[in-house]
Protein backbone atom coordinates (compact mmCIF):
# COMPACT_ATOMS: atom_id res chain seq x y z
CA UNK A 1 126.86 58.38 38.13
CA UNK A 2 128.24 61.43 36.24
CA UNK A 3 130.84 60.91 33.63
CA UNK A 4 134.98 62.46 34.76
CA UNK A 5 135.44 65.53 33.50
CA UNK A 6 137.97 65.45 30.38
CA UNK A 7 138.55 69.05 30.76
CA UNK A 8 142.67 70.10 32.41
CA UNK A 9 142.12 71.20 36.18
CA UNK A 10 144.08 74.48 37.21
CA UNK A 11 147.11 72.51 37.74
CA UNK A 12 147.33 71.34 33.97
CA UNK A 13 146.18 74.92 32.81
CA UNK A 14 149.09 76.21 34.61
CA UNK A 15 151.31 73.93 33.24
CA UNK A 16 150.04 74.81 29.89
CA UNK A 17 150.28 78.09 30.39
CA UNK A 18 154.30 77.96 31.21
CA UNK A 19 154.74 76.12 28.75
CA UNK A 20 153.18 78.58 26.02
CA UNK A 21 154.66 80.87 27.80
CA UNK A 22 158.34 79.47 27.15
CA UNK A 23 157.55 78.68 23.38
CA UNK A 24 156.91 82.44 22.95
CA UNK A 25 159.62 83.24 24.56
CA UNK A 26 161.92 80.32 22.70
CA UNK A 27 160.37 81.84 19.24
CA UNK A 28 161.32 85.47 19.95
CA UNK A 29 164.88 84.23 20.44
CA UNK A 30 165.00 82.51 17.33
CA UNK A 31 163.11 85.46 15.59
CA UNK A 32 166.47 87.79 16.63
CA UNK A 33 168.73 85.78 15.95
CA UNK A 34 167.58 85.55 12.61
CA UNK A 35 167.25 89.29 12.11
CA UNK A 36 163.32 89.22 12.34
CA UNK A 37 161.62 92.05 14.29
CA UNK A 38 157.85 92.86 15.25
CA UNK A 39 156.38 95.21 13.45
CA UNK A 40 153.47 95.90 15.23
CA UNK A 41 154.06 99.13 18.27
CA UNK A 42 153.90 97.87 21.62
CA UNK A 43 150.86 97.74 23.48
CA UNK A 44 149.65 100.12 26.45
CA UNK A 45 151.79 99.50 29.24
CA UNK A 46 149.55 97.96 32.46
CA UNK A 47 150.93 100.36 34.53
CA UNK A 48 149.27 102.67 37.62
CA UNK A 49 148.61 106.55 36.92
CA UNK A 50 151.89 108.69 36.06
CA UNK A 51 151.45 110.97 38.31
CA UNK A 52 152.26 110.93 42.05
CA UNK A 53 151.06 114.23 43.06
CA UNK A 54 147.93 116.63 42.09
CA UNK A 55 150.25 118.82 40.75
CA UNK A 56 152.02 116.63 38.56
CA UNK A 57 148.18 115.35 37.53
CA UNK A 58 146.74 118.85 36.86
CA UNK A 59 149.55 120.11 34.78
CA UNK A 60 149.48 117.13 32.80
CA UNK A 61 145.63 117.58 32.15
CA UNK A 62 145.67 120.80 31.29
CA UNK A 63 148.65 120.57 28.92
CA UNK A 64 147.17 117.40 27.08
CA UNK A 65 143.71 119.44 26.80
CA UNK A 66 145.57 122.63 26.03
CA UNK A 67 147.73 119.99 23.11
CA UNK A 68 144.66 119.34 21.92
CA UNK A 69 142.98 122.49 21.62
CA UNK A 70 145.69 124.71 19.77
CA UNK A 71 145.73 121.80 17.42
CA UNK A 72 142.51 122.86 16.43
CA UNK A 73 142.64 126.35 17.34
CA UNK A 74 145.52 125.86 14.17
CA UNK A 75 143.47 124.70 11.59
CA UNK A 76 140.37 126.38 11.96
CA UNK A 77 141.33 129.53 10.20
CA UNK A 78 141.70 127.71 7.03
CA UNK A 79 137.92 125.86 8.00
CA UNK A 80 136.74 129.10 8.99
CA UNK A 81 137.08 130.64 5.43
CA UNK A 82 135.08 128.15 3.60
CA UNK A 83 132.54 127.99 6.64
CA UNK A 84 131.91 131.37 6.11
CA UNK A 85 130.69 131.19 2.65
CA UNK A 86 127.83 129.01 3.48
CA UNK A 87 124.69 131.18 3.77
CA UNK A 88 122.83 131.54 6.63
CA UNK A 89 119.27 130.66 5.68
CA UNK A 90 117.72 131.72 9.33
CA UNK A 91 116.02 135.02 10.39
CA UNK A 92 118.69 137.31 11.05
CA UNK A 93 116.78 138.33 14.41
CA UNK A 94 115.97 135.39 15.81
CA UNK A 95 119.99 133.95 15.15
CA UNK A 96 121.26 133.42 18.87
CA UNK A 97 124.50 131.10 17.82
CA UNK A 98 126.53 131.97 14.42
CA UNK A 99 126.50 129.42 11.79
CA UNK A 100 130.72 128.82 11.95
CA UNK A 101 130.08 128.24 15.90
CA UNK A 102 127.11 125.95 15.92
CA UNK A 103 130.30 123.86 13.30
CA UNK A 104 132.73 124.40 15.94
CA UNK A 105 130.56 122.71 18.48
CA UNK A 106 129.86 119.62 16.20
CA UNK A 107 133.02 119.52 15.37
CA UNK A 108 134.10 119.64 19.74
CA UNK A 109 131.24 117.55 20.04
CA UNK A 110 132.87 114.49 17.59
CA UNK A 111 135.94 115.26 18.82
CA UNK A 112 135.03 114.50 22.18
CA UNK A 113 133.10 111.26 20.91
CA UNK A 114 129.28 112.71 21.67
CA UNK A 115 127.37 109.72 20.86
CA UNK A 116 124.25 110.83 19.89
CA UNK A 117 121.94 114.39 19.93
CA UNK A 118 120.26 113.07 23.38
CA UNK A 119 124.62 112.85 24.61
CA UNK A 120 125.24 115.75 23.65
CA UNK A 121 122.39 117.79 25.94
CA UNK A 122 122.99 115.94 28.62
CA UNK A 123 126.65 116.20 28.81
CA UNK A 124 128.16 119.42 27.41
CA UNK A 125 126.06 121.56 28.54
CA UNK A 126 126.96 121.02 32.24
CA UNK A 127 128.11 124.86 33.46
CA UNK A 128 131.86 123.94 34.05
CA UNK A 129 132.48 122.20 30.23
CA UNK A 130 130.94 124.97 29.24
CA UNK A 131 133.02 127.59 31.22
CA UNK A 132 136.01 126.08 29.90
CA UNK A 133 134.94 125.62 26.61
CA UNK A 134 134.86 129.09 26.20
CA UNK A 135 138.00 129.64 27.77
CA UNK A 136 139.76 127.52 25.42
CA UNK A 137 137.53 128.93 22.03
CA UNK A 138 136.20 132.52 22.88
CA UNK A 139 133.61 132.26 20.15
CA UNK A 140 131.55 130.05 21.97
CA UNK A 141 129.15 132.23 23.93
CA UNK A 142 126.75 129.43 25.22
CA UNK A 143 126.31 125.58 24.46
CA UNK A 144 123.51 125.33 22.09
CA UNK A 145 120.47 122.76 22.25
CA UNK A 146 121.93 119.91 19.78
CA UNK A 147 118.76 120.00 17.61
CA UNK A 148 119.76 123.81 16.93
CA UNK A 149 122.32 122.02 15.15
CA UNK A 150 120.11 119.85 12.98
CA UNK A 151 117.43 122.48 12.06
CA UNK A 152 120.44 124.48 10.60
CA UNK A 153 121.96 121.17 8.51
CA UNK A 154 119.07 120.12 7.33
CA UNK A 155 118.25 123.62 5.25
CA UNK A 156 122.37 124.54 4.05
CA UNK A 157 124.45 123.46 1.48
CA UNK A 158 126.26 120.65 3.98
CA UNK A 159 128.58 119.32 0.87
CA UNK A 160 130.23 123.18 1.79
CA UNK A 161 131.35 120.95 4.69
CA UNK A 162 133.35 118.65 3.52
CA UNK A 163 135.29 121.11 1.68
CA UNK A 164 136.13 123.06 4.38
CA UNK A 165 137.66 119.57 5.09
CA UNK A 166 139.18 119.27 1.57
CA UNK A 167 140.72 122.66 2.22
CA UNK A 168 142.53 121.88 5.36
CA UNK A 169 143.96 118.81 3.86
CA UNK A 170 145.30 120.55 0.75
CA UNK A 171 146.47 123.41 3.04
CA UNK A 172 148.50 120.09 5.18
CA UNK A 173 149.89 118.75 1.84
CA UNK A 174 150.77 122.28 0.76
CA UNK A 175 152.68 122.65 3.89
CA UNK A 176 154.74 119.44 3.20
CA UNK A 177 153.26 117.77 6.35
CA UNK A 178 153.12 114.56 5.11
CA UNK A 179 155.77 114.35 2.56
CA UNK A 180 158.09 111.61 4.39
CA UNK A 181 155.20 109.40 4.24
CA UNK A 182 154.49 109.62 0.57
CA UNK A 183 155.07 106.16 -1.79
CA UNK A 184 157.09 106.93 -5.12
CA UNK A 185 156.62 110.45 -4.78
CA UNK A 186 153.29 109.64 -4.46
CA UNK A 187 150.37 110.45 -1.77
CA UNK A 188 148.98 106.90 -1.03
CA UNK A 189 144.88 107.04 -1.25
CA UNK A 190 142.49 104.10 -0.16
CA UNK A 191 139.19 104.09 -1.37
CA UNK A 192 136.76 101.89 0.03
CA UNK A 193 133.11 101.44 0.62
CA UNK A 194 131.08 100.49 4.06
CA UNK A 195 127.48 100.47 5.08
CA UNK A 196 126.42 103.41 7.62
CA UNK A 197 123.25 102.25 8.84
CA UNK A 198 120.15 100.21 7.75
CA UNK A 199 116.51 99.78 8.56
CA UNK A 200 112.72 98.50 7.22
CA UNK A 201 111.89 102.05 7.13
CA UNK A 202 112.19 104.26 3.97
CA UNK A 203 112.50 107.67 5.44
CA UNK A 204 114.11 108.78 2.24
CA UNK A 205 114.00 108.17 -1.61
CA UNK A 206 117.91 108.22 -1.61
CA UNK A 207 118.66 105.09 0.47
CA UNK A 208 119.52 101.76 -1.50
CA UNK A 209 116.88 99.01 -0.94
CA UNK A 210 117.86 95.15 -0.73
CA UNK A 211 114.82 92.32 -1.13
CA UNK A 212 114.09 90.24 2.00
CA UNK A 213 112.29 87.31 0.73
CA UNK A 214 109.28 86.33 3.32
CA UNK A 215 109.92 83.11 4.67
CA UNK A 216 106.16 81.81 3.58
CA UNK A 217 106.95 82.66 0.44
CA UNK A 218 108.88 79.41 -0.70
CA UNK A 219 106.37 77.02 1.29
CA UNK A 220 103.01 78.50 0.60
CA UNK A 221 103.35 78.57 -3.34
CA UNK A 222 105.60 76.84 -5.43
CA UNK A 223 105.50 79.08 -8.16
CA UNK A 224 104.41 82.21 -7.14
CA UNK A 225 102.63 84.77 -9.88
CA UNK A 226 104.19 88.17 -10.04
CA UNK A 227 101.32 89.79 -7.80
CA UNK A 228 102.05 87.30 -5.06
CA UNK A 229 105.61 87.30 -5.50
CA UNK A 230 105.80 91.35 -5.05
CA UNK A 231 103.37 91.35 -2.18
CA UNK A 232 105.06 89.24 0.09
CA UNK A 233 108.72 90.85 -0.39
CA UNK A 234 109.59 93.55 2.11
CA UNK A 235 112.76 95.48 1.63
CA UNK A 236 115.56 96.66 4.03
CA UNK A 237 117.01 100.22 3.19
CA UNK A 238 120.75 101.34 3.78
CA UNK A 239 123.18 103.94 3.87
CA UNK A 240 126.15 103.01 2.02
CA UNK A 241 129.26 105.25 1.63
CA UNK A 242 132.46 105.72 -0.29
CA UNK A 243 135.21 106.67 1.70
CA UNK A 244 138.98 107.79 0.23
CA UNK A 245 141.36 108.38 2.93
CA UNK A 246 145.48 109.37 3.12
CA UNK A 247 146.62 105.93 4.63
CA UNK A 248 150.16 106.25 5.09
CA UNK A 249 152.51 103.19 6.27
CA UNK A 250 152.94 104.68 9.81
CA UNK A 251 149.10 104.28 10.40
CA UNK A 252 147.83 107.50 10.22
CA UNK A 253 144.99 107.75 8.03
CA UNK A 254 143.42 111.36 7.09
CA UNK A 255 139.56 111.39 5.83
CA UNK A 256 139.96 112.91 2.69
CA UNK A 257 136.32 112.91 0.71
CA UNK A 258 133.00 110.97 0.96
CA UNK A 259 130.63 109.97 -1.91
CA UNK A 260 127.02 108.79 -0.38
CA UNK A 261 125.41 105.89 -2.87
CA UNK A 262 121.96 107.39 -3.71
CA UNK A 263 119.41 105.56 -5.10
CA UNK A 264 118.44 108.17 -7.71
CA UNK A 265 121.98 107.64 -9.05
CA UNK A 266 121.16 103.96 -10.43
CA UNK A 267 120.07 102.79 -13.70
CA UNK A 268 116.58 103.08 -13.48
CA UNK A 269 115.85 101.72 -17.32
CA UNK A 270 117.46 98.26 -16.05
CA UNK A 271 116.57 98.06 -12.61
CA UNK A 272 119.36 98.64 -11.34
CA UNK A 273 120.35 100.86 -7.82
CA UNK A 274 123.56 102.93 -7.51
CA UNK A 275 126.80 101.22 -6.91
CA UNK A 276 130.98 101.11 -5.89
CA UNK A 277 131.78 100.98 -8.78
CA UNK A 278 129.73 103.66 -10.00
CA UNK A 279 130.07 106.27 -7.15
CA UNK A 280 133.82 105.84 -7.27
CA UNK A 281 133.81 106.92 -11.06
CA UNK A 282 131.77 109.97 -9.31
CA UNK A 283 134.28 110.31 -6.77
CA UNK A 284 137.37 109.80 -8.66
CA UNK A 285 136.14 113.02 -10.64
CA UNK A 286 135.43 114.97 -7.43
CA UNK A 287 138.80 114.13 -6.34
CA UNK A 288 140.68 114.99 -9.33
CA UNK A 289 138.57 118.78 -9.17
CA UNK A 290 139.99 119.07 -5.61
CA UNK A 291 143.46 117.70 -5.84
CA UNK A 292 144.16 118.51 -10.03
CA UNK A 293 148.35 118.19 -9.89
CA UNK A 294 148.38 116.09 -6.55
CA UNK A 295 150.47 112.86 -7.38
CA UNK A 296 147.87 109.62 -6.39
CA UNK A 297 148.68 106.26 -5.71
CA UNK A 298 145.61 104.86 -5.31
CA UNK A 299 145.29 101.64 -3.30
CA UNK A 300 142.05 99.00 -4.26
CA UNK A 301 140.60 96.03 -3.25
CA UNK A 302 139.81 93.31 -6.01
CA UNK A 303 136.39 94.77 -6.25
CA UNK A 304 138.06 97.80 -8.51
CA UNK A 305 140.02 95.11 -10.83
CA UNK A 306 138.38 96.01 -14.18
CA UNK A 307 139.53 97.92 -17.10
CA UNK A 308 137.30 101.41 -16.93
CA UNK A 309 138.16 101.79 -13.54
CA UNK A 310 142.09 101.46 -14.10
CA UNK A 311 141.89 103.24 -17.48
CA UNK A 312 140.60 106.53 -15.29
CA UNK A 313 143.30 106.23 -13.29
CA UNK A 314 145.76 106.45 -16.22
CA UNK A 315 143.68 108.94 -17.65
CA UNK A 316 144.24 111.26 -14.41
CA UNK A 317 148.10 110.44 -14.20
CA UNK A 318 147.23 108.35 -10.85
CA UNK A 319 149.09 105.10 -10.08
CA UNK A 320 147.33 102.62 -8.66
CA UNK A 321 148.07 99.01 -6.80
CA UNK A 322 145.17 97.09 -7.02
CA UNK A 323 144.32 93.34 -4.98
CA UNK A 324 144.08 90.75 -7.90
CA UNK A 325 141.98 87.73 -6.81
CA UNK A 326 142.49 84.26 -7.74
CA UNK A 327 138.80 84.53 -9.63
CA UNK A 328 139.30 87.78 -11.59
CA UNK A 329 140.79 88.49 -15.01
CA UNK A 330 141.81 84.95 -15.63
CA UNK A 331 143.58 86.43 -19.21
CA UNK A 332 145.88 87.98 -17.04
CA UNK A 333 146.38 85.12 -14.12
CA UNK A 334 147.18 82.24 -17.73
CA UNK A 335 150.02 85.37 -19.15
CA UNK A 336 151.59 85.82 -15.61
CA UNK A 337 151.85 81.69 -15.01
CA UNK A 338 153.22 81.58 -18.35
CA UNK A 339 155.67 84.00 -18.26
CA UNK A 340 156.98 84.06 -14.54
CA UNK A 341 158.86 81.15 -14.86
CA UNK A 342 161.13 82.26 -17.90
CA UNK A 343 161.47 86.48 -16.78
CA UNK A 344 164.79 86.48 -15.51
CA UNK A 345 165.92 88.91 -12.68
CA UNK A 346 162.03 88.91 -11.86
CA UNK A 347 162.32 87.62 -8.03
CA UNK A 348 163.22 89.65 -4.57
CA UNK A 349 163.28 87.90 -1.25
CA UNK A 350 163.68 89.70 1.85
CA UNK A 351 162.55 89.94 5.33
CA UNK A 352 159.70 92.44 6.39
CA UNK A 353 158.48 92.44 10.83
CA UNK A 354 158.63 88.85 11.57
CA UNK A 355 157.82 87.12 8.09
CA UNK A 356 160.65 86.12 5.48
CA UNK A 357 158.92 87.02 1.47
CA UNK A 358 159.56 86.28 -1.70
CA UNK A 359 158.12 88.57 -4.63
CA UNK A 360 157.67 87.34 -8.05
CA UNK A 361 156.27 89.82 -10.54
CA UNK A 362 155.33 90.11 -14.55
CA UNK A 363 155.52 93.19 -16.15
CA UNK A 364 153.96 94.48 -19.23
CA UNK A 365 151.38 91.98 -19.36
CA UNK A 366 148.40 93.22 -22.11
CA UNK A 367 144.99 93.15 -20.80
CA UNK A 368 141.98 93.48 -23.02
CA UNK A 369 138.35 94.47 -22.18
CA UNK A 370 135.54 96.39 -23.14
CA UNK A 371 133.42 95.09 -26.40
CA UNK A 372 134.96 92.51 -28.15
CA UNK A 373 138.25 93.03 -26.80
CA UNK A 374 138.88 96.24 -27.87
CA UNK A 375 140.23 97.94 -25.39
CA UNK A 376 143.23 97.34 -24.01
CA UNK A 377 145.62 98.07 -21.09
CA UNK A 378 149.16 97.04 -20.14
CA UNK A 379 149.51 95.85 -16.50
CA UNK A 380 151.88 94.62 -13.99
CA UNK A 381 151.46 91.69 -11.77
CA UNK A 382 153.18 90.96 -8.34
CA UNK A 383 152.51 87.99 -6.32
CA UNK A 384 153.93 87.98 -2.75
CA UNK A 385 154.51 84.53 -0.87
CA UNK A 386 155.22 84.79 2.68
CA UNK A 387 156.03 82.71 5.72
CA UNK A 388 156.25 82.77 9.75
CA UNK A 389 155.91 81.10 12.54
CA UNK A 390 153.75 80.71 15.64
CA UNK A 391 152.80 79.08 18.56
CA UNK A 392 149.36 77.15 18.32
CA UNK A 393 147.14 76.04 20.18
CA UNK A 394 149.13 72.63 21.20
CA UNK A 395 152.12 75.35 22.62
CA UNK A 396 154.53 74.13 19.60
CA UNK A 397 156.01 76.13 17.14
CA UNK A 398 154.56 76.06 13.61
CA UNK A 399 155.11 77.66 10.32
CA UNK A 400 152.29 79.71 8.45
CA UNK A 401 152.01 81.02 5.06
CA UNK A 402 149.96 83.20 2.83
CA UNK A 403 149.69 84.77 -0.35
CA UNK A 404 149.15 87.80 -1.92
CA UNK A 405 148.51 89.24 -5.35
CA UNK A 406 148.70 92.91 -6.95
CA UNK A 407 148.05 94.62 -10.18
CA UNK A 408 150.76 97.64 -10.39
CA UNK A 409 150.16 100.73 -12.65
CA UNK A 410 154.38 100.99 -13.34
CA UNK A 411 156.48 98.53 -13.71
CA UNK A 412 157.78 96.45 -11.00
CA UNK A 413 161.42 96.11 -9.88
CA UNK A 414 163.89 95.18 -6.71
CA UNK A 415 164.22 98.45 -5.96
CA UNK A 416 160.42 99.73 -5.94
CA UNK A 417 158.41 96.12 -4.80
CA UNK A 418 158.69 96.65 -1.78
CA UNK A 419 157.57 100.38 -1.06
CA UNK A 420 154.38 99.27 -3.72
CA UNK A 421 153.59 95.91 -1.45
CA UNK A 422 154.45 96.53 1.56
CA UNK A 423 154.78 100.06 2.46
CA UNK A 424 151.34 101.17 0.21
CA UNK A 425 149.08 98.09 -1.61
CA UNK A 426 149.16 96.47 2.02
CA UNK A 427 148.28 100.01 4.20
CA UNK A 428 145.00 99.56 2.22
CA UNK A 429 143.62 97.95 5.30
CA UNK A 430 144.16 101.22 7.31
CA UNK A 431 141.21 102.52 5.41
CA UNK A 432 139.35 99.15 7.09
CA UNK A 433 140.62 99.87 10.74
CA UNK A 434 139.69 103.43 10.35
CA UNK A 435 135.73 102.38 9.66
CA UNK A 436 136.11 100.06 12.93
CA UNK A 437 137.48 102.88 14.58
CA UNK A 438 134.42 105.40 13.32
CA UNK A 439 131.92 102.73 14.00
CA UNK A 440 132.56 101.19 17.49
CA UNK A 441 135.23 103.31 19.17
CA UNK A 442 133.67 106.93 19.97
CA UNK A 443 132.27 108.52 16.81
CA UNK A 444 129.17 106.63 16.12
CA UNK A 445 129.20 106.52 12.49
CA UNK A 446 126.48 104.30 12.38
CA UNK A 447 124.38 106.47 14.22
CA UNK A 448 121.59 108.47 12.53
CA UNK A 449 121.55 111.82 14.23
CA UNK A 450 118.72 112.55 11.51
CA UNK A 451 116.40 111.24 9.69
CA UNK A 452 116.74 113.99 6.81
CA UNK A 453 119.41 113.21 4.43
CA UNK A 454 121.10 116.46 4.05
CA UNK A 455 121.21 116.55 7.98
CA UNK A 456 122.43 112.98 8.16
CA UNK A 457 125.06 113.82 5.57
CA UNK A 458 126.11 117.21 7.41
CA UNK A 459 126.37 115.31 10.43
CA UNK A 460 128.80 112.80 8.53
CA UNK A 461 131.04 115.44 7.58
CA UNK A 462 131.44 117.28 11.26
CA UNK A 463 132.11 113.87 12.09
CA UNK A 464 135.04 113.50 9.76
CA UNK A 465 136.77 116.51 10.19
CA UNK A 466 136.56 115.87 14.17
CA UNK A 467 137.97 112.29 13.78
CA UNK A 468 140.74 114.37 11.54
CA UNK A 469 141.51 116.69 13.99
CA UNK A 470 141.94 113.62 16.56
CA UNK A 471 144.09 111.78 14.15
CA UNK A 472 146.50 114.97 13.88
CA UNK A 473 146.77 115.45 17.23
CA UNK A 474 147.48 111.12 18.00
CA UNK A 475 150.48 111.60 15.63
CA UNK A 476 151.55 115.18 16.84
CA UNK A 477 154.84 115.52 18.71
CA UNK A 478 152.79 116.78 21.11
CA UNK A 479 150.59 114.75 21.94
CA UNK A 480 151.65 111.36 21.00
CA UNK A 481 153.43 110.42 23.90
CA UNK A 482 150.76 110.81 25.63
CA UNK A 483 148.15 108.83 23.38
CA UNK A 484 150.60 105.85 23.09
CA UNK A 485 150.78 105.63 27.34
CA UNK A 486 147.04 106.06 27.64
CA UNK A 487 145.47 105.26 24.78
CA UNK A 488 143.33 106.92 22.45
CA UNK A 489 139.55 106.37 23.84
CA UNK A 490 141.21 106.88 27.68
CA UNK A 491 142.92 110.19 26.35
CA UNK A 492 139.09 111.11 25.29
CA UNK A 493 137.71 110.86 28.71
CA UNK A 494 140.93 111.99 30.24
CA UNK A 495 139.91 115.70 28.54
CA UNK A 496 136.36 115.16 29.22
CA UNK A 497 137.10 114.68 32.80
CA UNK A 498 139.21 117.57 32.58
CA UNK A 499 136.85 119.92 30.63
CA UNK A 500 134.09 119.02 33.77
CA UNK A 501 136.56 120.05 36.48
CA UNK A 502 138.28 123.01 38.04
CA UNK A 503 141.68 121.74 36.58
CA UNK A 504 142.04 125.37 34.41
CA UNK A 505 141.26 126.87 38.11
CA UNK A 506 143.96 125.13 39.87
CA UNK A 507 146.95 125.59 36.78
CA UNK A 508 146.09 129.31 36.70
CA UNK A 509 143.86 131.09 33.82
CA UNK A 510 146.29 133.52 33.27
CA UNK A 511 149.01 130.27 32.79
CA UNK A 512 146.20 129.13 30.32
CA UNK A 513 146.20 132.09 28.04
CA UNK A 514 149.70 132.28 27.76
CA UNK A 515 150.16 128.94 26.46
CA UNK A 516 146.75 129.43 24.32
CA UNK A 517 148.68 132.25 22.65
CA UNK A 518 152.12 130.88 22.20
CA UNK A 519 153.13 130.10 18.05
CA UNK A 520 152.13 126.76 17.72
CA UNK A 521 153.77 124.24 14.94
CA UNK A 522 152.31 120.95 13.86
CA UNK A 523 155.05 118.28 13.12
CA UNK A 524 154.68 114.55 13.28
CA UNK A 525 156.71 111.96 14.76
């Protein structure tokens, strides 16, 4: 005879339901009456369609697609000019697409989150996306085979890519586009490194290596020789890159440069592969070539918590706020316990969304490193101690907490603590939720696309100046209604449905061209 079931039947899970439900509900009262508000943006409304007749539905398609394209149409002057420098290595008679439009159709095709080569074929070059493809971008004359595309990468000068994206950045900042969102005067930049891809295959001297052991190994000899040690290792090879992106505090987050981690870049004379640490040196330099009298705040994980790397970020006038673990620079964890207790006027609670903080901080604290203590650096340490509350799992009310730790480049006061911790050292993580976004949510970063690394890189970049162009237009007056009622990957296939139908048809081509070739101004909300 079976055992009863200790599990609640649909009568207790309703119960327990309701009653969650009413705890939520109980804790949002108590949140406003103590002057604590969400922070987080309210999520897509579960609501039918918005519109109630075709009409209604085809003007709104076509003036979302429309949104979208003079967005781009916008920019791509200021791509075009550095596009156009990049010679054109193939026969001039047997050219059949110009090098700047085979980049505005990787560009469309990232943009329009185009999985993969194979996607790409089979999707936009049906005759009706590509009829009003070229109604909305002249240029195009006719939807090239993708692996046009990756013949031409894989024999140009792809890094001219990226700074076509460089340039349209700089051309943004130069415009003042995003100077409300700036920290301190400063343009907040995360820097952070992710794996791309991996695989037992070498298919290029460039990609980092890491041992897998064989599982036989550890059984079959105790103490392996050398020569049996090496033969039964196998490796797995990687892509790994180093992103720095704009990651302002309302979200947005602009790809700004990419440094690849190469293989050849290591320290072959003590075995040892390329590295962050390394490539950001490498890209810290590339970054100060492009941006020279651009005002950084640059925002780091602990990783970055060592003396060369903040000592070039002095040495290029950049601030930085950098995560201090509990583990690293133990010198300066014993100053700040010693000292935070007798700093007067060295304390700043407030409340921030739903949680009530309290900042402690120790300025000036001196931090040697290098040989022998030579060198040495002063720094400024904030620790931020939080609290809130939530419902568990039991449907009562408890109180959280957690803790966080900083390393400021200036010193630290009540009226800057909380634009450096809140507002910029914690909008770090939009770097992380822009690699989720890239990886799982329509542009396929992990995805190959070639196995030649030039291609693969070239690839990378169209890929990053179409998620830029997608990130403008989410945050555009425009357009940003829109996005925030549909969301972003349904606002994708809403224009790729659009681009496949006779939706241009129905609102009138002539209606089209007008609004293609009304002044268009990019603001933000």
């Amino acid at each position: 005879m079976s055992k009863p079931s200790t599990r609640p039947n649909r009568e207790e899970i309703k119960q327990q339901r309701k009653a969650r439900k009413k705890q939520q509900r109980r804790l949002r009262e108590q949140q406003q009456e103590s002057g604590l508000a969400p922070l987080t943006p309210p999520s897509i409304p579960n609501t039918c369609s918005a519109y109630n007749t075709i009409e209604e539905e085809t003007q709104g398609r076509v003036e979302a697609t429309l949104g979208l394209a003079r967005i781009l149409k916008t920019n791509w002057p200021i791509l075009l000019r550095r596009l156009n420098k990049i010679p054109d290595p193939r026969s001039p008679k047997m050219i059949k697409h110009k090098l700047t439009m085979l980049m505005l159709y990787g560009i469309l095709s990232f943009m329009l989150h185009i999985g993969s080569r194979r996607e790409a074929n089979r999707t936009i070059t049906h005759p009706m996306i590509e009829e009003n493809l070229r109604r909305l971008f002249p240029d195009i004359d006719s939807i090239p085979h993708a692996d046009t595309l990756f013949r031409l990468l894989s024999r140009i000068d792809v890094d001219e890519i990226e700074q076509a994206q460089v340039d349209l950045v700089n051309e943004l900042i130069r415009k003042k586009k995003f100077n409300p969102f700036r920290i301190n005067n400063a343009y907040p930049v995360a820097i952070d490194g992710t794996k791309k891809l991996g695989g037992l295959e070498l298919w290029d001297e460039a990609l980092l290596q890491h041992r897998i052991p064989s599982a036989s190994q550890a059984s079959d000899h105790e103490n392996p020789s050398d020569d049996q040690q090496e033969a039964a290792e196998q490796y797995r090879y990687s892509v790994y890159v180093l992103e720095a992106n704009l990651s302002f505090q309302n979200g947005m987050v602009i790809p700004l440069m990419t440094e690849f981690l190469d293989y050849r870049e290591g320290d072959s004379e003590r075995k040892k592969q390329d590295c962050e640490v390394r490539a950001f040196h490498r890209l810290a330099e590339r970054i100060k070539q492009a941006f020279p009298r651009l005002p950084i705040m640059m925002l780091l994980d602990g990783l970055y918590a060592q003396g060369p790397v903040m000592q070039r970020c002095l040495e290029y006038n950049w601030q930085f706020m950098i995560v201090l673990k509990d583990a690293s620079l133990s010198t300066v964890w014993e100053e700040y316990d010693l000292l935070v207790e007798r700093q007067a006027d060295n304390e700043h609670h407030q409340k921030w969304g739903e949680r009530r903080q309290q900042f402690r901080w120790v300025n000036d604290i001196r931090y040697e490193y290098g040989p022998n203590g030579k060198k040495h650096l002063p720094l400024h340490v904030v620790v931020c101690e939080e609290q809130w509350e939530v419902v568990d799992a039991n449907n009562q009310i408890t109180s959280k907490t957690s803790r966080h730790a900083w390393i400021s480049s200036r010193p630290l006061h009540k009226a800057n603590v909380h634009q450096r911790c809140n507002l910029a050292a914690r909008y770090r993580w939009g770097i992380e939720s822009h690699f989720l976004v890239e990886k799982h949510q329509g542009y396929s970063y992990g995805h190959l696309f070639a196995k030649d690394w030039d291609a693969m890189r070239g690839y990378h970049y169209l890929m990053r100046i179409g998620h830029l162009i997608n990130t403008l237009a989410r945050f555009s007056s425009v357009l940003a209604p829109v996005i925030q009622r549909m969301g972003v990957r349904p606002f994708i296939d809403f224009l790729r449905t659009t681009l496949s139908g006779l939706w241009f048809d129905a609102f009138g081509l002539d209606a089209v061209s007008s609004i293609l070739e009304r002044p268009f101004r990019l603001r933000f909300v």
